[in-house]
PDB file of N, CA and C in Angstrom:
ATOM      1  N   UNK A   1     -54.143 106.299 -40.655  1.00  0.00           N
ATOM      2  CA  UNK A   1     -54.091 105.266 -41.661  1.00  0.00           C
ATOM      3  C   UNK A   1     -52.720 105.300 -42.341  1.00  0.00           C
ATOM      4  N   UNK A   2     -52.140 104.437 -42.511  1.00  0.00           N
ATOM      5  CA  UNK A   2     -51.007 103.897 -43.040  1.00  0.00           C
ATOM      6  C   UNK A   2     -51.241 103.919 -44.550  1.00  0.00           C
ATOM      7  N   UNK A   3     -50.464 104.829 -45.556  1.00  0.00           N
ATOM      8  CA  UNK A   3     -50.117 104.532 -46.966  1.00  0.00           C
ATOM      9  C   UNK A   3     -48.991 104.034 -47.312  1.00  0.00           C
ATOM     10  N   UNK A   4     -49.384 103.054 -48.392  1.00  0.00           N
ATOM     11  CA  UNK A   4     -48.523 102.247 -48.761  1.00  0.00           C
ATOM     12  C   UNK A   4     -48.289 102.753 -50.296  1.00  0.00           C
ATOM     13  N   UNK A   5     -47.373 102.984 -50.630  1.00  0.00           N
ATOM     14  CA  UNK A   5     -47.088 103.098 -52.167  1.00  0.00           C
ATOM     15  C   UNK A   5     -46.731 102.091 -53.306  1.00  0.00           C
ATOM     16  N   UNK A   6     -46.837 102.387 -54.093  1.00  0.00           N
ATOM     17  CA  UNK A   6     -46.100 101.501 -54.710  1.00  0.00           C
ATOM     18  C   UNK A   6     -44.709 101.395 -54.822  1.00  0.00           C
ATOM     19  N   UNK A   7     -43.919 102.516 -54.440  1.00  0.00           N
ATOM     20  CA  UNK A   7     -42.437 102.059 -54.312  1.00  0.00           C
ATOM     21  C   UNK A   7     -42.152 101.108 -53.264  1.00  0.00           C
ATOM     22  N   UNK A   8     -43.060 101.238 -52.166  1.00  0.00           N
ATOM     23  CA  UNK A   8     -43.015 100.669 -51.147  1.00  0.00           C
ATOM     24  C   UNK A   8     -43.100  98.984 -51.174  1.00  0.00           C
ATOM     25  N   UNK A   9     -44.396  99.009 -52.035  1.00  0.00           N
ATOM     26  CA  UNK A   9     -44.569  97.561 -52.767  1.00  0.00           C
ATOM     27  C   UNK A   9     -43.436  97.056 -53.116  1.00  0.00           C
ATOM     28  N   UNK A  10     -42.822  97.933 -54.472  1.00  0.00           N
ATOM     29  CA  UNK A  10     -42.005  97.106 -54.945  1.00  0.00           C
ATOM     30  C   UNK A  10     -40.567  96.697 -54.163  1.00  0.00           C
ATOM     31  N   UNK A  11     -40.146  97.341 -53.065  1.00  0.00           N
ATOM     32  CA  UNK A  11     -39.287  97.340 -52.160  1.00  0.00           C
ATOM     33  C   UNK A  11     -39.407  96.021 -51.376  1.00  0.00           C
ATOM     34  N   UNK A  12     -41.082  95.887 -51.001  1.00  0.00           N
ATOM     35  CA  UNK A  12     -40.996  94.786 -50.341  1.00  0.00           C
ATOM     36  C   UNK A  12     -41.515  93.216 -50.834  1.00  0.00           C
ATOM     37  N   UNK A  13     -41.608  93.565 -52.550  1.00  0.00           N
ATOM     38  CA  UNK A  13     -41.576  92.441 -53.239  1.00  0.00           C
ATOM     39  C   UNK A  13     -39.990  91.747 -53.553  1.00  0.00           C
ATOM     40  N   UNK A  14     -39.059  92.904 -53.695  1.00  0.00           N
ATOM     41  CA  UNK A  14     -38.050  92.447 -54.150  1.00  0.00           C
ATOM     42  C   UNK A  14     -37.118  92.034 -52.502  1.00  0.00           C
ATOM     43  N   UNK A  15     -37.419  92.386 -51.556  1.00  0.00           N
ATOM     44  CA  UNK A  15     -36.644  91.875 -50.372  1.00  0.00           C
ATOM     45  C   UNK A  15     -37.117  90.181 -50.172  1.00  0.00           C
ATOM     46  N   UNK A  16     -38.887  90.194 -50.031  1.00  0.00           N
ATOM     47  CA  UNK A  16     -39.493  89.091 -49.964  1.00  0.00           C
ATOM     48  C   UNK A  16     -38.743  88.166 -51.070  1.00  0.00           C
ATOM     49  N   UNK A  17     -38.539  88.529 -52.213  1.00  0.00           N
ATOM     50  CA  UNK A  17     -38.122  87.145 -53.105  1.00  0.00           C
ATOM     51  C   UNK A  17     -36.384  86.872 -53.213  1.00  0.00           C
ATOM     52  N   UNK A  18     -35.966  87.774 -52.587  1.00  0.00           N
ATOM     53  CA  UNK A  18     -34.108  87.969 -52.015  1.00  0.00           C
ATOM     54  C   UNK A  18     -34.264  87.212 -50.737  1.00  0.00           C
ATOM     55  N   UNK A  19     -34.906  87.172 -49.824  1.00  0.00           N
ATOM     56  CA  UNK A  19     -35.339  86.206 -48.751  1.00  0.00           C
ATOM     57  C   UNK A  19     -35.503  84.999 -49.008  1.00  0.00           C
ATOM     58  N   UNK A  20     -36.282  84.932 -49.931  1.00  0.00           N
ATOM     59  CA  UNK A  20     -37.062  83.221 -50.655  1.00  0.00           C
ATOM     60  C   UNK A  20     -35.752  82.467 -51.644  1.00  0.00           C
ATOM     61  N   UNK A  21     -35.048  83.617 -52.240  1.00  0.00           N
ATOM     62  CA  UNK A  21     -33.900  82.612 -52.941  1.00  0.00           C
ATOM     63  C   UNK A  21     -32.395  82.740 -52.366  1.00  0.00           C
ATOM     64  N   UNK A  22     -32.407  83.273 -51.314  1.00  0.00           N
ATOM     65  CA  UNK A  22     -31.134  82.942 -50.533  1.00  0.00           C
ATOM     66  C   UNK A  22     -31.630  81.497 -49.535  1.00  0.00           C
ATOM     67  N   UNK A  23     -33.004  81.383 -48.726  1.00  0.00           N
ATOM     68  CA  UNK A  23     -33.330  80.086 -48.317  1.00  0.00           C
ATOM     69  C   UNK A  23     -33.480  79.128 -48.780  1.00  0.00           C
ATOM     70  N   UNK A  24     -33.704  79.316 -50.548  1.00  0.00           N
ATOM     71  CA  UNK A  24     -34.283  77.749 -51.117  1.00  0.00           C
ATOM     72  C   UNK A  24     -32.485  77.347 -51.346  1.00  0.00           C
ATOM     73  N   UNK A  25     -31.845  78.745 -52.160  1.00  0.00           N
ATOM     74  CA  UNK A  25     -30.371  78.094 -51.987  1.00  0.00           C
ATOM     75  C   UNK A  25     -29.603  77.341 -50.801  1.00  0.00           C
ATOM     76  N   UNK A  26     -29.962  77.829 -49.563  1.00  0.00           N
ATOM     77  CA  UNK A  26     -29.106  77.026 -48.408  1.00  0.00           C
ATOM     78  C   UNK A  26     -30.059  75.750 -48.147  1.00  0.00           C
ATOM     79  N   UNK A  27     -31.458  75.834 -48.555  1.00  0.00           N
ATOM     80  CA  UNK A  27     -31.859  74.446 -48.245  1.00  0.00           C
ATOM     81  C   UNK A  27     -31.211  73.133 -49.215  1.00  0.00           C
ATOM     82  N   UNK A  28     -30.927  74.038 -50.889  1.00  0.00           N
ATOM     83  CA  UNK A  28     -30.796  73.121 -52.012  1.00  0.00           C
ATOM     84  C   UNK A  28     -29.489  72.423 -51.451  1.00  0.00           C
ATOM     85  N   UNK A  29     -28.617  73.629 -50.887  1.00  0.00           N
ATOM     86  CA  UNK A  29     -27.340  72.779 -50.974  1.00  0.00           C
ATOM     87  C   UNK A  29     -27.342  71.625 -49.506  1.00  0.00           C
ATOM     88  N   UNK A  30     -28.116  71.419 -48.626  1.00  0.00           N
ATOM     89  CA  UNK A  30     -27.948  70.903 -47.473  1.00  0.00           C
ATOM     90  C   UNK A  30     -28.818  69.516 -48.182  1.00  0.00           C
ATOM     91  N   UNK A  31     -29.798  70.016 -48.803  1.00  0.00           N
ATOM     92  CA  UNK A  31     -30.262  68.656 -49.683  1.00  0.00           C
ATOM     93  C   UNK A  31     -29.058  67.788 -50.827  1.00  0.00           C
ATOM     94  N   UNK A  32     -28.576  68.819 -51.365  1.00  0.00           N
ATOM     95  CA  UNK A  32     -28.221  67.881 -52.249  1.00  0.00           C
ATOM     96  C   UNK A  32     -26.523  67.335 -51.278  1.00  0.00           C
ATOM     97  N   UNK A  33     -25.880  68.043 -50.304  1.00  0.00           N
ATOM     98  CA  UNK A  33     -24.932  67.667 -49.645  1.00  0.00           C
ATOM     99  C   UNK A  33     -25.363  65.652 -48.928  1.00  0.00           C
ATOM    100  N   UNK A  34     -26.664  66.217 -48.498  1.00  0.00           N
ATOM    101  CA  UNK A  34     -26.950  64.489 -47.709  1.00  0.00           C
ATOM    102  C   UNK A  34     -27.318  64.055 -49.138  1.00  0.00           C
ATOM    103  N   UNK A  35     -27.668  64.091 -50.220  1.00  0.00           N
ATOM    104  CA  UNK A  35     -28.096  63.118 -51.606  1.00  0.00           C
ATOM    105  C   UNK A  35     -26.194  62.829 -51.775  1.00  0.00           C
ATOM    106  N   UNK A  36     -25.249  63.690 -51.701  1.00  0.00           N
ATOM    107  CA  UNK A  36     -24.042  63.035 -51.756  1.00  0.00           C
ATOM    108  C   UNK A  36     -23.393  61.833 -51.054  1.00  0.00           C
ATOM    109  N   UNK A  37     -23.790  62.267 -49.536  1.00  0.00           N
ATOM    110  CA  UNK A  37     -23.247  61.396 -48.524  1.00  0.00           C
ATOM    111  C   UNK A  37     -24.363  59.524 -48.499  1.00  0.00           C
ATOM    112  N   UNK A  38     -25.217  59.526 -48.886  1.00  0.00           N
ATOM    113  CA  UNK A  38     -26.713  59.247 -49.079  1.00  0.00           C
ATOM    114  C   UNK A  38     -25.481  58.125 -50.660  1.00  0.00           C
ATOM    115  N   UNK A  39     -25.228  58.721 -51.696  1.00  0.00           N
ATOM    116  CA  UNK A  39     -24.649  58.011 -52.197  1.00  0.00           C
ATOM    117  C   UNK A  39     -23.239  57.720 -52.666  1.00  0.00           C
ATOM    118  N   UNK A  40     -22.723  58.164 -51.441  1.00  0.00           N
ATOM    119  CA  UNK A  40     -21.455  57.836 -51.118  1.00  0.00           C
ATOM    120  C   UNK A  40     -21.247  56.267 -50.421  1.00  0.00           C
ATOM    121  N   UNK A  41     -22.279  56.607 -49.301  1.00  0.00           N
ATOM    122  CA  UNK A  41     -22.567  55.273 -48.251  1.00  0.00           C
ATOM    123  C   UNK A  41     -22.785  53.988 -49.398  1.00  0.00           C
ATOM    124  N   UNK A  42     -23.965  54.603 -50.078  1.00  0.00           N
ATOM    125  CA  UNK A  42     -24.249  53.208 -50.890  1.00  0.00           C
ATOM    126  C   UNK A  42     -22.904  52.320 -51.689  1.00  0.00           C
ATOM    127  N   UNK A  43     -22.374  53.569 -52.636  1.00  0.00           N
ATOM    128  CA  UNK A  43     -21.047  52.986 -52.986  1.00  0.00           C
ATOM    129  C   UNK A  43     -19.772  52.368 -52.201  1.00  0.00           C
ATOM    130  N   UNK A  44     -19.940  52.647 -51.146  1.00  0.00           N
ATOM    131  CA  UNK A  44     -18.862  52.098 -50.527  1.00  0.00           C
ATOM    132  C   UNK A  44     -19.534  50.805 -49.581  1.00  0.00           C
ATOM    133  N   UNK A  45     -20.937  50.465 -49.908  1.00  0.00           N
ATOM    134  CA  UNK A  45     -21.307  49.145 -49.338  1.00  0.00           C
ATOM    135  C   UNK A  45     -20.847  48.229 -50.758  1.00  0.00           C
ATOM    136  N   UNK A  46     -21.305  48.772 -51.688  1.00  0.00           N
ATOM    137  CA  UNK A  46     -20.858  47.989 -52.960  1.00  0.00           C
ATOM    138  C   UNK A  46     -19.321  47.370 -53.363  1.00  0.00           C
ATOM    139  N   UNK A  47     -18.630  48.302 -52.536  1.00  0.00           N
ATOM    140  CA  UNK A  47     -17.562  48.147 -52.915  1.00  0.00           C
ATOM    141  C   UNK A  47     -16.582  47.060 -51.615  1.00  0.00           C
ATOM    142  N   UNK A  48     -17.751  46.778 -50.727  1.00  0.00           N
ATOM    143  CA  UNK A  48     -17.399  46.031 -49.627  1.00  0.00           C
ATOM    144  C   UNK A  48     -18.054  44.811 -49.731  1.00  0.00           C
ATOM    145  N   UNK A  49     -18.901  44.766 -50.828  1.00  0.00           N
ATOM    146  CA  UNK A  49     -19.362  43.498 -51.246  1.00  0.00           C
ATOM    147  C   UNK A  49     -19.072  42.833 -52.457  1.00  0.00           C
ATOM    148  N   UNK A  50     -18.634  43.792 -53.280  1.00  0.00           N
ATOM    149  CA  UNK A  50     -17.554  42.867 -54.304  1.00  0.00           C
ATOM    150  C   UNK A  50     -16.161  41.978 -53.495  1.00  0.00           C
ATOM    151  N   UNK A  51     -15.541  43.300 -52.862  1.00  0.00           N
ATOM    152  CA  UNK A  51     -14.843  42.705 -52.212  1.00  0.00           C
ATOM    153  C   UNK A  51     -15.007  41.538 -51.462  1.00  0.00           C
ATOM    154  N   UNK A  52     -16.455  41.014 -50.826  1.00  0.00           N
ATOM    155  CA  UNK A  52     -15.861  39.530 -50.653  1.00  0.00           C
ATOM    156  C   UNK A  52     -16.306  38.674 -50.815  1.00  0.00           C
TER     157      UNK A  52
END
């Protein structure tokens, strides 16, 4: 039988949530990178329709 401690716990609580906020960070920035491009596009239709 396998013992688990509690150092052990806390070892693999704190890797698990170092895992979870290095991924939500690379997802945030790939989200908010296309919300840039997303309204970049828009502005530069606007700006092709003032124009004519």
């Amino acid at each position: 039988m396998i013992m688990i401690t509690e150092q052990t716990w806390k070892i693999a609580l704190r890797s698990f949530f170092l895992v979870l906020a290095i991924g939500g960070g690379l997802a945030g920035c790939n989200t908010m990178e296309g919300a840039g491009d997303d309204i970049e596009a828009a502005g530069e239709n606007i700006e092709e329709e003032a124009e004519d």
